[in-house]
C-alpha atoms as a PDB file:
ATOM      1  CA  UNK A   1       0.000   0.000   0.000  1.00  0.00           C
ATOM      2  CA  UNK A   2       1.217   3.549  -1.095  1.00  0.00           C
ATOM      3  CA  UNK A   3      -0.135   6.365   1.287  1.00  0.00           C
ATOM      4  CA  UNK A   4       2.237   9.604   0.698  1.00  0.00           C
ATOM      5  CA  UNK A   5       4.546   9.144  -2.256  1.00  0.00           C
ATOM      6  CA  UNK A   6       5.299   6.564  -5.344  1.00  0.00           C
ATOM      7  CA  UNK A   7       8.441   6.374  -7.712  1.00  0.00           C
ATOM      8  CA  UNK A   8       7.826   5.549 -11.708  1.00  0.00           C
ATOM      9  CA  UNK A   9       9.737   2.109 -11.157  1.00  0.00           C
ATOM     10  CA  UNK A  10       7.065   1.084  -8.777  1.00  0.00           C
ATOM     11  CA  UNK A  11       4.136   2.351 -10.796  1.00  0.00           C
ATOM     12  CA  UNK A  12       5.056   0.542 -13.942  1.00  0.00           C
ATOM     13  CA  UNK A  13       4.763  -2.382 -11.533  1.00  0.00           C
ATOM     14  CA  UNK A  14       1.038  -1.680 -10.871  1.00  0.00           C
ATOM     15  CA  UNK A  15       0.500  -0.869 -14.663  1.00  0.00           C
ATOM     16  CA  UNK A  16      -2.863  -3.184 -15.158  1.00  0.00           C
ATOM     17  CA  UNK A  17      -3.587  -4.153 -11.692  1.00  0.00           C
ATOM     18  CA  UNK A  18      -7.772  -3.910 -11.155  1.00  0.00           C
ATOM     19  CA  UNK A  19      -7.342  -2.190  -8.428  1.00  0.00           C
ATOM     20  CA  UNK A  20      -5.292   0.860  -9.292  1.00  0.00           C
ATOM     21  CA  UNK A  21      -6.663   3.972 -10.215  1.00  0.00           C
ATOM     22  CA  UNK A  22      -4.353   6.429 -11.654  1.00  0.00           C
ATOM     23  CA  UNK A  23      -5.064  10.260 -12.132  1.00  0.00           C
ATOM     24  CA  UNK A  24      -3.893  12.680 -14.269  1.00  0.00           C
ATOM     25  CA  UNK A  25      -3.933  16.031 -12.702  1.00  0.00           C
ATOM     26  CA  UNK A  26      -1.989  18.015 -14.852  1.00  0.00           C
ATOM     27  CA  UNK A  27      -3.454  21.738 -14.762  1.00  0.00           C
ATOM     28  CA  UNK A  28      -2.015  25.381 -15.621  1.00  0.00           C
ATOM     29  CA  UNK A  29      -3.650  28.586 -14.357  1.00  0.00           C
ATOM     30  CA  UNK A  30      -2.558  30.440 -17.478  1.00  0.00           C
ATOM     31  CA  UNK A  31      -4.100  27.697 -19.476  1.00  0.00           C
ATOM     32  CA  UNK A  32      -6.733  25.686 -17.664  1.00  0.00           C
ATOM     33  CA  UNK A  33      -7.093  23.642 -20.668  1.00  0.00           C
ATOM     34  CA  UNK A  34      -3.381  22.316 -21.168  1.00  0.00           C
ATOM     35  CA  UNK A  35      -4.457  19.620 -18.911  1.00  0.00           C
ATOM     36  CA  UNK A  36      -7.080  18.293 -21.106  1.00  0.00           C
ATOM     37  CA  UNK A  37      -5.154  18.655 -24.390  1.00  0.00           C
ATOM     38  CA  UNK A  38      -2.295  17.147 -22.545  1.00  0.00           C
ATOM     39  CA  UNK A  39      -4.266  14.080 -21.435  1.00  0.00           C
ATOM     40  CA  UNK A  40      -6.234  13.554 -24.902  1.00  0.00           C
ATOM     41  CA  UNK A  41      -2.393  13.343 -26.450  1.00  0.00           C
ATOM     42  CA  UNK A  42      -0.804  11.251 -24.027  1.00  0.00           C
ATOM     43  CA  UNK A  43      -1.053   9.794 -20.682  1.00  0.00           C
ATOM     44  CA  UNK A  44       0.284   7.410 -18.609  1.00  0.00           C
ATOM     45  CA  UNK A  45      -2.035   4.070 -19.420  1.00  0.00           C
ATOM     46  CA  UNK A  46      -5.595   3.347 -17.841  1.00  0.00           C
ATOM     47  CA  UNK A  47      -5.362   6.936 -16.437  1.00  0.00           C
ATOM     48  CA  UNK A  48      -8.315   9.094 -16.051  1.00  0.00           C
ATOM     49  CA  UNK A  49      -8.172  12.775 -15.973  1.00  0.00           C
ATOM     50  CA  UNK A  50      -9.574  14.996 -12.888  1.00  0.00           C
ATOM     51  CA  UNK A  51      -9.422  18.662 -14.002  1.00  0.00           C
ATOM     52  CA  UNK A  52      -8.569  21.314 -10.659  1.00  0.00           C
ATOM     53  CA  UNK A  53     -11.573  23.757 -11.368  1.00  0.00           C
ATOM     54  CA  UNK A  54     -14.040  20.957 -12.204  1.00  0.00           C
ATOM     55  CA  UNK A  55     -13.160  18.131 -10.979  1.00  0.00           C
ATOM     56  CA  UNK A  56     -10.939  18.848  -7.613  1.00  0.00           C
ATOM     57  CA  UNK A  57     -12.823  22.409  -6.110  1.00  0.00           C
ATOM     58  CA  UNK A  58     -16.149  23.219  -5.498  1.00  0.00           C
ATOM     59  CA  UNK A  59     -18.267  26.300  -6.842  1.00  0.00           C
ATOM     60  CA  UNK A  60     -16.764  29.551  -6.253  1.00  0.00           C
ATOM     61  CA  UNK A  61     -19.143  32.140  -4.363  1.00  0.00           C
ATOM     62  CA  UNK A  62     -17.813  36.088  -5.016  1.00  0.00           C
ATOM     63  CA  UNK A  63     -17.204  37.374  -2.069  1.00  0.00           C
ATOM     64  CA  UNK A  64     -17.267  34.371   0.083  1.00  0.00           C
ATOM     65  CA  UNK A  65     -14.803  32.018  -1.206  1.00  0.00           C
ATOM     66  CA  UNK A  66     -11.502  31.378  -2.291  1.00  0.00           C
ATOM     67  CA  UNK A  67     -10.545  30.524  -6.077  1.00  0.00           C
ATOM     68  CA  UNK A  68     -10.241  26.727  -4.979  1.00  0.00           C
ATOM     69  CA  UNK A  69     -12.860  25.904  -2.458  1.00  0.00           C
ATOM     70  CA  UNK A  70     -12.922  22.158  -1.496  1.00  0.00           C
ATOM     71  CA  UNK A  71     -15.956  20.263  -3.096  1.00  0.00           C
ATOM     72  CA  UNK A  72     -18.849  19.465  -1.602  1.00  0.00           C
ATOM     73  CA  UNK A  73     -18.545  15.743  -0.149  1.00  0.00           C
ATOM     74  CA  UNK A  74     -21.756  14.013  -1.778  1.00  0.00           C
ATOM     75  CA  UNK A  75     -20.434  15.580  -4.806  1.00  0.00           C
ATOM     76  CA  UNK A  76     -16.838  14.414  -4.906  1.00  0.00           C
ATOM     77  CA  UNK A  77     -17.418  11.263  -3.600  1.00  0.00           C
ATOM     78  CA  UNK A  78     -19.887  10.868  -6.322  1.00  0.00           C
ATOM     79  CA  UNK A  79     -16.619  11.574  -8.481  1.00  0.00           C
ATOM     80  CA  UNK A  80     -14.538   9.369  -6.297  1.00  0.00           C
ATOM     81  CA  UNK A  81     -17.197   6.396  -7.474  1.00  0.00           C
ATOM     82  CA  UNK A  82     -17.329   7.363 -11.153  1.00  0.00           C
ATOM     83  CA  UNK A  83     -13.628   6.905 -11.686  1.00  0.00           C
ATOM     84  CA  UNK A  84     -14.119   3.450  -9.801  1.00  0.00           C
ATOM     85  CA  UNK A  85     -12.554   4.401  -6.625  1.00  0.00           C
ATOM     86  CA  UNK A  86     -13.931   2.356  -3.032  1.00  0.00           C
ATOM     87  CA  UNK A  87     -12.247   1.438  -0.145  1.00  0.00           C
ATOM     88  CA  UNK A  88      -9.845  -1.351  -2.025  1.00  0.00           C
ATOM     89  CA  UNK A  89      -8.552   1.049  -4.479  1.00  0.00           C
ATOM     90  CA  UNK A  90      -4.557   2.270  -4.490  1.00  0.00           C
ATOM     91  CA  UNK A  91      -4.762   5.697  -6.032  1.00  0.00           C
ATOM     92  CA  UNK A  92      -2.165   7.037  -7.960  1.00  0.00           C
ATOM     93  CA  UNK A  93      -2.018  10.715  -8.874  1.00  0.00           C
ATOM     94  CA  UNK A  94       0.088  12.853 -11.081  1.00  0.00           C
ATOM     95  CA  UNK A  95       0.415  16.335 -12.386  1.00  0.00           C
ATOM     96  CA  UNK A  96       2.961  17.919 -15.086  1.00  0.00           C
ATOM     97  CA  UNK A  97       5.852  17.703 -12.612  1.00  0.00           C
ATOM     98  CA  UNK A  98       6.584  18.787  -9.296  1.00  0.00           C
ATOM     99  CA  UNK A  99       2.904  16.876  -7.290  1.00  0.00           C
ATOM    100  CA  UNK A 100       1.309  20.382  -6.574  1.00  0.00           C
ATOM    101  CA  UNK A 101      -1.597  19.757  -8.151  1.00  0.00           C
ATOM    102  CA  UNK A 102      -1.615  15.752  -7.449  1.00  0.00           C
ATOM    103  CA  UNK A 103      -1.209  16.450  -3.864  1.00  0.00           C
ATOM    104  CA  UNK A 104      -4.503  18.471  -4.045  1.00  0.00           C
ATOM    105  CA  UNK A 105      -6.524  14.912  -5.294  1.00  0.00           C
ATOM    106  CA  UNK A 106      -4.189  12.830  -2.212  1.00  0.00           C
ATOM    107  CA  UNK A 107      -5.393  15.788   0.776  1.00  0.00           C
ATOM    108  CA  UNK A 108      -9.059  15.326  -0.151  1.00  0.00           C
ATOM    109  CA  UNK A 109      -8.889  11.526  -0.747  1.00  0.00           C
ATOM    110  CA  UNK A 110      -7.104  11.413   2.931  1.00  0.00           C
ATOM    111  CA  UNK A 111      -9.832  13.888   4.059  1.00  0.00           C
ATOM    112  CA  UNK A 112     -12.448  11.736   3.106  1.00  0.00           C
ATOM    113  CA  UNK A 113     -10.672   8.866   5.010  1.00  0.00           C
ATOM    114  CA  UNK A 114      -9.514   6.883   1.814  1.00  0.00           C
ATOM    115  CA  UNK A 115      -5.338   6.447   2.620  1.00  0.00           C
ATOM    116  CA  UNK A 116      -4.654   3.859  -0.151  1.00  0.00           C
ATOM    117  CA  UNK A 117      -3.577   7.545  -2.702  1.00  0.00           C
ATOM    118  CA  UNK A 118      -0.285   8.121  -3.380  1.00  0.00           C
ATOM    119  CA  UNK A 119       1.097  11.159  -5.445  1.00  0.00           C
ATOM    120  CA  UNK A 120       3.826  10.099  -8.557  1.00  0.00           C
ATOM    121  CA  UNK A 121       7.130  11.388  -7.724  1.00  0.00           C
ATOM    122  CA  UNK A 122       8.127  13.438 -10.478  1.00  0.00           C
ATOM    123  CA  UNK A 123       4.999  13.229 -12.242  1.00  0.00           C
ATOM    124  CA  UNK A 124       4.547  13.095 -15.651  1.00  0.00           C
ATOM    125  CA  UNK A 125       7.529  14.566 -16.898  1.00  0.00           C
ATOM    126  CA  UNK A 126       9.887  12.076 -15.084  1.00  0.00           C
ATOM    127  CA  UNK A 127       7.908   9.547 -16.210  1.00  0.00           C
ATOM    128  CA  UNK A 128       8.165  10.807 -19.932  1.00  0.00           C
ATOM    129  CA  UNK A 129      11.695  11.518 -19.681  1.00  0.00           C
ATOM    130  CA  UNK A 130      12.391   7.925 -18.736  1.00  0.00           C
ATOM    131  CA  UNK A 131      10.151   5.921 -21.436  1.00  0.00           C
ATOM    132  CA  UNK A 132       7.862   4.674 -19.493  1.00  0.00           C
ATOM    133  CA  UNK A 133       4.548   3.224 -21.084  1.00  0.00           C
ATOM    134  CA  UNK A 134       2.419   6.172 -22.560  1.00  0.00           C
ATOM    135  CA  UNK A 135      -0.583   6.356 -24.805  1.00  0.00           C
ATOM    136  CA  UNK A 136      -3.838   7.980 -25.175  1.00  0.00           C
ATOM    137  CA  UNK A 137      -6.672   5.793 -24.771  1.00  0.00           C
ATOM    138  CA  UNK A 138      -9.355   6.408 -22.237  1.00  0.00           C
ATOM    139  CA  UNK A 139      -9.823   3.779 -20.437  1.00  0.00           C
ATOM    140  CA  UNK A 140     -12.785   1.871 -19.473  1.00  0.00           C
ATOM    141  CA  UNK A 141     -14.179   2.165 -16.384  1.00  0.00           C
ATOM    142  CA  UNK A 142     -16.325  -0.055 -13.837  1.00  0.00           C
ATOM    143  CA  UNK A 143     -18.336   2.648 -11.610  1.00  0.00           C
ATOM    144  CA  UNK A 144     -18.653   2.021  -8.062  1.00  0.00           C
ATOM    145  CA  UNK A 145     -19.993   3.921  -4.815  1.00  0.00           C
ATOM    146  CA  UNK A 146     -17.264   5.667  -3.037  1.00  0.00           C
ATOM    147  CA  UNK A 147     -18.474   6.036   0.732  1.00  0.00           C
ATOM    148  CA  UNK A 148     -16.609   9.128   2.491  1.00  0.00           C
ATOM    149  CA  UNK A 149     -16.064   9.275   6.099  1.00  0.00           C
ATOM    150  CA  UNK A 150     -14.537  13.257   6.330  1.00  0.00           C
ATOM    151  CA  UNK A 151     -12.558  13.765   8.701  1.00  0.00           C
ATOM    152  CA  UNK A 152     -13.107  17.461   9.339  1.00  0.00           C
ATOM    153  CA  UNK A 153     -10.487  18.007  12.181  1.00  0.00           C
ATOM    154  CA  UNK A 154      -7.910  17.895   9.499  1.00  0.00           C
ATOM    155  CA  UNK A 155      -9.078  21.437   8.403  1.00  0.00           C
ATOM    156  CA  UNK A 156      -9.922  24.949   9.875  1.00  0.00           C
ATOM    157  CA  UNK A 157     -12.157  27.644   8.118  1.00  0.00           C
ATOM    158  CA  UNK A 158     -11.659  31.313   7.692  1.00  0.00           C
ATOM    159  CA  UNK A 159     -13.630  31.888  10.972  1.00  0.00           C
ATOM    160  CA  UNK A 160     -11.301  29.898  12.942  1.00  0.00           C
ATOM    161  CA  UNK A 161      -8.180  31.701  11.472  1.00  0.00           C
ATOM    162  CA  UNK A 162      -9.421  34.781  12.304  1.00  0.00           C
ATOM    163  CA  UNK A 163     -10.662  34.019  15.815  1.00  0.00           C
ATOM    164  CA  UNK A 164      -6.994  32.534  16.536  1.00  0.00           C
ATOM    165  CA  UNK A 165      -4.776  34.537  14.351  1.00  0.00           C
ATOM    166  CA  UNK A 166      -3.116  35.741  17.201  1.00  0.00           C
ATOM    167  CA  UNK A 167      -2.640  32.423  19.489  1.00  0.00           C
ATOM    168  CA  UNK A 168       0.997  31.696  19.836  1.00  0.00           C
ATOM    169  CA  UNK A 169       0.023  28.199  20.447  1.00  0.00           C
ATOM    170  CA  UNK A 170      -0.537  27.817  16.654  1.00  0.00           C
ATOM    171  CA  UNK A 171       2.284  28.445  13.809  1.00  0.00           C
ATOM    172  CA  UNK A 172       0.695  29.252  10.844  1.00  0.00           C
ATOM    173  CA  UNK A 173       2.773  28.309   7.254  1.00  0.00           C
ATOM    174  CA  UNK A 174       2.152  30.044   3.977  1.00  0.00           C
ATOM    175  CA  UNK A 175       3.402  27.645   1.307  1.00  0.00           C
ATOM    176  CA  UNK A 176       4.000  29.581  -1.503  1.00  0.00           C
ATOM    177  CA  UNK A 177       6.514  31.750  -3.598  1.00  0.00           C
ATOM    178  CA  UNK A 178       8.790  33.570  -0.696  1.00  0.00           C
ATOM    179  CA  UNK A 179       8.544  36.812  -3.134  1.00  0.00           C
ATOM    180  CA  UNK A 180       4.472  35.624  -3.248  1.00  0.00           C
ATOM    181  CA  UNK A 181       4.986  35.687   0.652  1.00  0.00           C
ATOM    182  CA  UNK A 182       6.734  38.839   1.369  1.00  0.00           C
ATOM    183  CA  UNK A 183       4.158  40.779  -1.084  1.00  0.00           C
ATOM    184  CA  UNK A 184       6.938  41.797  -3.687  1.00  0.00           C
ATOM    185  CA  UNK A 185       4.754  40.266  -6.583  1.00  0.00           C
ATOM    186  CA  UNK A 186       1.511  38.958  -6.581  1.00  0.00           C
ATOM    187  CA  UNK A 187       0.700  37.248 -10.137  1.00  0.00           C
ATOM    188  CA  UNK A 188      -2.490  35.240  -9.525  1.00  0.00           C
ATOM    189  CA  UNK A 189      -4.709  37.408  -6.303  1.00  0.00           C
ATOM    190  CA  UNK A 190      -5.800  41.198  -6.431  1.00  0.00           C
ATOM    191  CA  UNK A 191      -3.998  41.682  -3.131  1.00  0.00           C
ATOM    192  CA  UNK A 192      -0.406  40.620  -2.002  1.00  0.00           C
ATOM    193  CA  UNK A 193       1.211  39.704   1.251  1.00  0.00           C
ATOM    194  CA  UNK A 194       0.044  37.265   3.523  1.00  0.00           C
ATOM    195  CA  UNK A 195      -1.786  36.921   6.831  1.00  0.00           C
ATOM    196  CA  UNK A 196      -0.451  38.212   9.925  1.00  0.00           C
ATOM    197  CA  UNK A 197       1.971  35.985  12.086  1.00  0.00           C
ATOM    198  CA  UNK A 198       2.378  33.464   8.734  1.00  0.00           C
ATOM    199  CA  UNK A 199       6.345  31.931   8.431  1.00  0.00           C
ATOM    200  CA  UNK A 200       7.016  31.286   4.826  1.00  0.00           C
ATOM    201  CA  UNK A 201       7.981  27.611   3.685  1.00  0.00           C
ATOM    202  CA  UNK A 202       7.813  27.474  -0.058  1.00  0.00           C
ATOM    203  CA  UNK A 203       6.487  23.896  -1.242  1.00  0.00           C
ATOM    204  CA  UNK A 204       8.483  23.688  -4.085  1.00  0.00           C
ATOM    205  CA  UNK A 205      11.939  23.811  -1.338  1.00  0.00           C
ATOM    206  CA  UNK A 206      10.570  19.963  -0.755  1.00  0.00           C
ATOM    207  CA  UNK A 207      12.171  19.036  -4.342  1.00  0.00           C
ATOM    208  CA  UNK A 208      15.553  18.774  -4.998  1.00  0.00           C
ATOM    209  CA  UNK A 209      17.505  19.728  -8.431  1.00  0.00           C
ATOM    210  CA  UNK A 210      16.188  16.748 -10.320  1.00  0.00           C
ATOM    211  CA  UNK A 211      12.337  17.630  -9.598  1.00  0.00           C
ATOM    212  CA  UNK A 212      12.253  14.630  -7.496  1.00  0.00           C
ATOM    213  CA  UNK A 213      10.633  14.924  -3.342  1.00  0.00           C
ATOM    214  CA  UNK A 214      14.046  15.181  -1.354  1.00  0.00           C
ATOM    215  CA  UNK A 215      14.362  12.350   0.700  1.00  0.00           C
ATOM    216  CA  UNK A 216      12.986  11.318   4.454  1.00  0.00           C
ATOM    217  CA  UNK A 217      16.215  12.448   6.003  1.00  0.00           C
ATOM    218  CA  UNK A 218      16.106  15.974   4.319  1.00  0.00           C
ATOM    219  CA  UNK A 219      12.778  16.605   4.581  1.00  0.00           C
ATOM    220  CA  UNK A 220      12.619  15.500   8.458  1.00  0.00           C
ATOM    221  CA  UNK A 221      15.572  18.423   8.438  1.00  0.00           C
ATOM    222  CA  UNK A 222      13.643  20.902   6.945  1.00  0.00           C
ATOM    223  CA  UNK A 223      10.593  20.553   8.758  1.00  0.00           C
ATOM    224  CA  UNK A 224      11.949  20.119  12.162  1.00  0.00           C
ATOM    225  CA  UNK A 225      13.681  22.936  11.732  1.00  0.00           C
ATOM    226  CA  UNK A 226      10.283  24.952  10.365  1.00  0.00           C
ATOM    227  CA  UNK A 227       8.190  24.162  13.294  1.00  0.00           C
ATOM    228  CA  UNK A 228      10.491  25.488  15.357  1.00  0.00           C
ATOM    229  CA  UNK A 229       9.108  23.121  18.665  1.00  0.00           C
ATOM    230  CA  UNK A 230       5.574  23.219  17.597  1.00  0.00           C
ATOM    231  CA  UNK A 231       4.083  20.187  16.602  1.00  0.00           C
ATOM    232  CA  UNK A 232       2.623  19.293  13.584  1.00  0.00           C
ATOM    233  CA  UNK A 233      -0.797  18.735  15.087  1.00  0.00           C
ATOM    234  CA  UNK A 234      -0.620  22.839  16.104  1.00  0.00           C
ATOM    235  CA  UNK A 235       0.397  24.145  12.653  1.00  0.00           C
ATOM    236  CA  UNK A 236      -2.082  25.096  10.188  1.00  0.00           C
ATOM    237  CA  UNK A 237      -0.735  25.588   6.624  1.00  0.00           C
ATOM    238  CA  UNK A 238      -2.220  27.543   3.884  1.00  0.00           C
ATOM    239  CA  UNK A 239      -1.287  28.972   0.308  1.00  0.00           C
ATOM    240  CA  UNK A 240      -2.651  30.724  -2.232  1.00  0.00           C
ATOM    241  CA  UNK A 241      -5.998  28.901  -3.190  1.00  0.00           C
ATOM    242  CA  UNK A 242      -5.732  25.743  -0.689  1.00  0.00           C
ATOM    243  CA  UNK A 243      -4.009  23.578  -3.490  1.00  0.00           C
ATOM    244  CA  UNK A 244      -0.184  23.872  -3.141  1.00  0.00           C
ATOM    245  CA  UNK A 245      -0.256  24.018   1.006  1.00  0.00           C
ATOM    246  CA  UNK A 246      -1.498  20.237   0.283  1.00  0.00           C
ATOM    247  CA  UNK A 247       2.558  19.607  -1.321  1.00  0.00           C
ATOM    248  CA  UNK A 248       3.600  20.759   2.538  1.00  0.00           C
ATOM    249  CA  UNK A 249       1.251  18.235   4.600  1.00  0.00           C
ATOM    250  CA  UNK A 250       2.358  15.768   1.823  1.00  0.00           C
ATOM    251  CA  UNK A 251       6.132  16.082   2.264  1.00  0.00           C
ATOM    252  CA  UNK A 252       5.171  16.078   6.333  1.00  0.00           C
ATOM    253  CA  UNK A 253       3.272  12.956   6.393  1.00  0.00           C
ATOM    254  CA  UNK A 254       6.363  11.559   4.186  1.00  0.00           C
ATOM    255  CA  UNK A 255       8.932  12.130   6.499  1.00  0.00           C
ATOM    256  CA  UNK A 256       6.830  10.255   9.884  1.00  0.00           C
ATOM    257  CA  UNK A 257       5.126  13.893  11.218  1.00  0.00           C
ATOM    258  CA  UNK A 258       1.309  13.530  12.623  1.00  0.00           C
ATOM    259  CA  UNK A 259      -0.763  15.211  10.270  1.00  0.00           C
ATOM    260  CA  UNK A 260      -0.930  19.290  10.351  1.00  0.00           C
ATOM    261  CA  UNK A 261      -4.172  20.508   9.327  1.00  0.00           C
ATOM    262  CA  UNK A 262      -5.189  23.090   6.433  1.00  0.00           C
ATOM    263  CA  UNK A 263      -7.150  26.287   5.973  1.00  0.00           C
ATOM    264  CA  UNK A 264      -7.995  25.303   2.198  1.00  0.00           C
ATOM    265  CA  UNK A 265      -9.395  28.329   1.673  1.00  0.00           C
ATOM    266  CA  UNK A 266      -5.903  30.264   2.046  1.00  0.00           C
ATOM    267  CA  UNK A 267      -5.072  33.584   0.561  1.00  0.00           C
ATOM    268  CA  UNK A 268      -6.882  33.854  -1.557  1.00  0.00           C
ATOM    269  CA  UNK A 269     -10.285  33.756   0.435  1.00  0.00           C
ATOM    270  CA  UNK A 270      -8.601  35.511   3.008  1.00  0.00           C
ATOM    271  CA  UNK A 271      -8.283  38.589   1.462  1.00  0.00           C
ATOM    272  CA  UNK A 272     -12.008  38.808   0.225  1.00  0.00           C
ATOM    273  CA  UNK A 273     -13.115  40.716   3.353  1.00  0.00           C
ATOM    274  CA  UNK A 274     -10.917  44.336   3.265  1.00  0.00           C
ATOM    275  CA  UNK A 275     -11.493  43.987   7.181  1.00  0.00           C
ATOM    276  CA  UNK A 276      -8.615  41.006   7.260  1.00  0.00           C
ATOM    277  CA  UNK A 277      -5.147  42.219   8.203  1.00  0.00           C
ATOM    278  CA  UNK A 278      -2.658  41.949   5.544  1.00  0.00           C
ATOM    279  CA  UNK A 279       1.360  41.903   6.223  1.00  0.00           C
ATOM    280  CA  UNK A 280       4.060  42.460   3.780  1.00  0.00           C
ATOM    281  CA  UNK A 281       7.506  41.948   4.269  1.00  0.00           C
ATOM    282  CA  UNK A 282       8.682  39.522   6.504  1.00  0.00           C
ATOM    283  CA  UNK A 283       7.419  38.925   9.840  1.00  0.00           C
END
């Protein structure tokens, strides 16, 4: 059973086993239809494709929400079923590279207490780069119920992070771009910075060179080293839409830490009330 990460060596082992279900998450914000294109031209085989806006967040509401909001759990696990996954299933998801958006499909699987997902390390493009079976056939499909059992502890809302902003007792971890962080450029939300007391920890610092998840050793390093003395059960991470923060609690649950939890609705819902203190610079 894979629960946190999976090498292409070990996939290609799996390669036609009933019971894996592989994912293609591959996604772009400045073209949220690569993904799709991608997919119809080539994929790794039996794979199914699960697109972020439609298929991995739930309806945005202006004014209310962030620009990922987690789905709605009869709805995704209605998903969950049509792309055959139940309780037996090991789940296998990968994006164009470095698991960002994979990790996204492997948070809400584990938040709707399924832990047989693991997220491709390297994702599609170290599997590409090393021949591994490709093609582009859709596969078929045997539907099934998916039953979810959310685990809701795993996650605070913006009501919570604003009632506790403040508590010392909590370390709060923005996960994205350290420039994204600081407020020196803001490509994606209408406001920069990030929300008071927040240390910065940059997901993609959990890959080395070679685009590959650092190993155990390393990443036990880097986080121990991060939460300063807190524990993992007090730190709440966050990023810019709720989808890259899942990379962080990924990496985490990698290297042996209990399980952090996640405001999924991050910036980028943060910042929707003008009310909501905003910090730029470093702490």
């Amino acid at each position: 059973m894979f629960t946190t990460i999976i090498n292409a060596a070990e996939l290609k082992k799996l390669l036609n086993q009933p019971k894996v279900i592989i994912i293609d998450c591959r996604f772009s914000l400045a073209d949220k239809e690569f993904g799709r294109k991608a997919y119809a031209e080539s994929h790794i085989p039996n794979a199914q494709y699960a697109h972020l806006d439609d298929d991995l967040s739930g309806p945005i509401i202006a004014g209310e929400t962030g620009r990922h909001p987690f789905p709605e759990v009869a709805t995704f696990a209605k998903k969950l079923g049509d792309w055959g996954i139940d309780v037996d299933t090991q789940v296998v998801a990968y994006d164009n590279s470095h698991g960002g958006i994979a990790a996204r499909l492997w948070y809400l699987l584990k938040w709707l207490g399924h832990e047989k997902v693991a997220v491709l390390n390297g994702g599609w493009k170290h599997w590409a780069e090393h021949d591994f079976p490709t093609n582009n056939e859709v596969p078929d499909v045997k539907v099934t119920t998916f039953h979810p059992n959310p685990n809701n502890t795993r996650l605070v809302d913006v009501q919570f992070m604003e009632q506790h902003v403040a508590d010392d007792n909590l370390l709060y971890v923005d996960s994205r771009a350290a420039a994204r962080y600081r407020g020196e450029v803001e490509p994606i939300d209408p406001i920069a910075g990030h929300i008071p007391s927040a240390i910065s920890a940059p997901f993609a610092e959990n890959l080395g060179a070679d685009g590959l998840f650092l190993d155990k050793s390393a990443l036990t390093e880097r986080f121990e080293k991060l939460l300063g003395g807190h524990s993992a059960a007090s730190t709440i991470f966050y990023c810019g839409s709720g989808v890259t923060a899942c990379h962080n609690l990924l990496a985490l649950e990698h290297a042996g830490f209990e399980a952090p939890r996640l405001f999924p609705g991050s910036w980028s819902e943060w910042i929707v009330d003008e009310n909501r203190t905003v910090v730029v610079g470093d702490n």
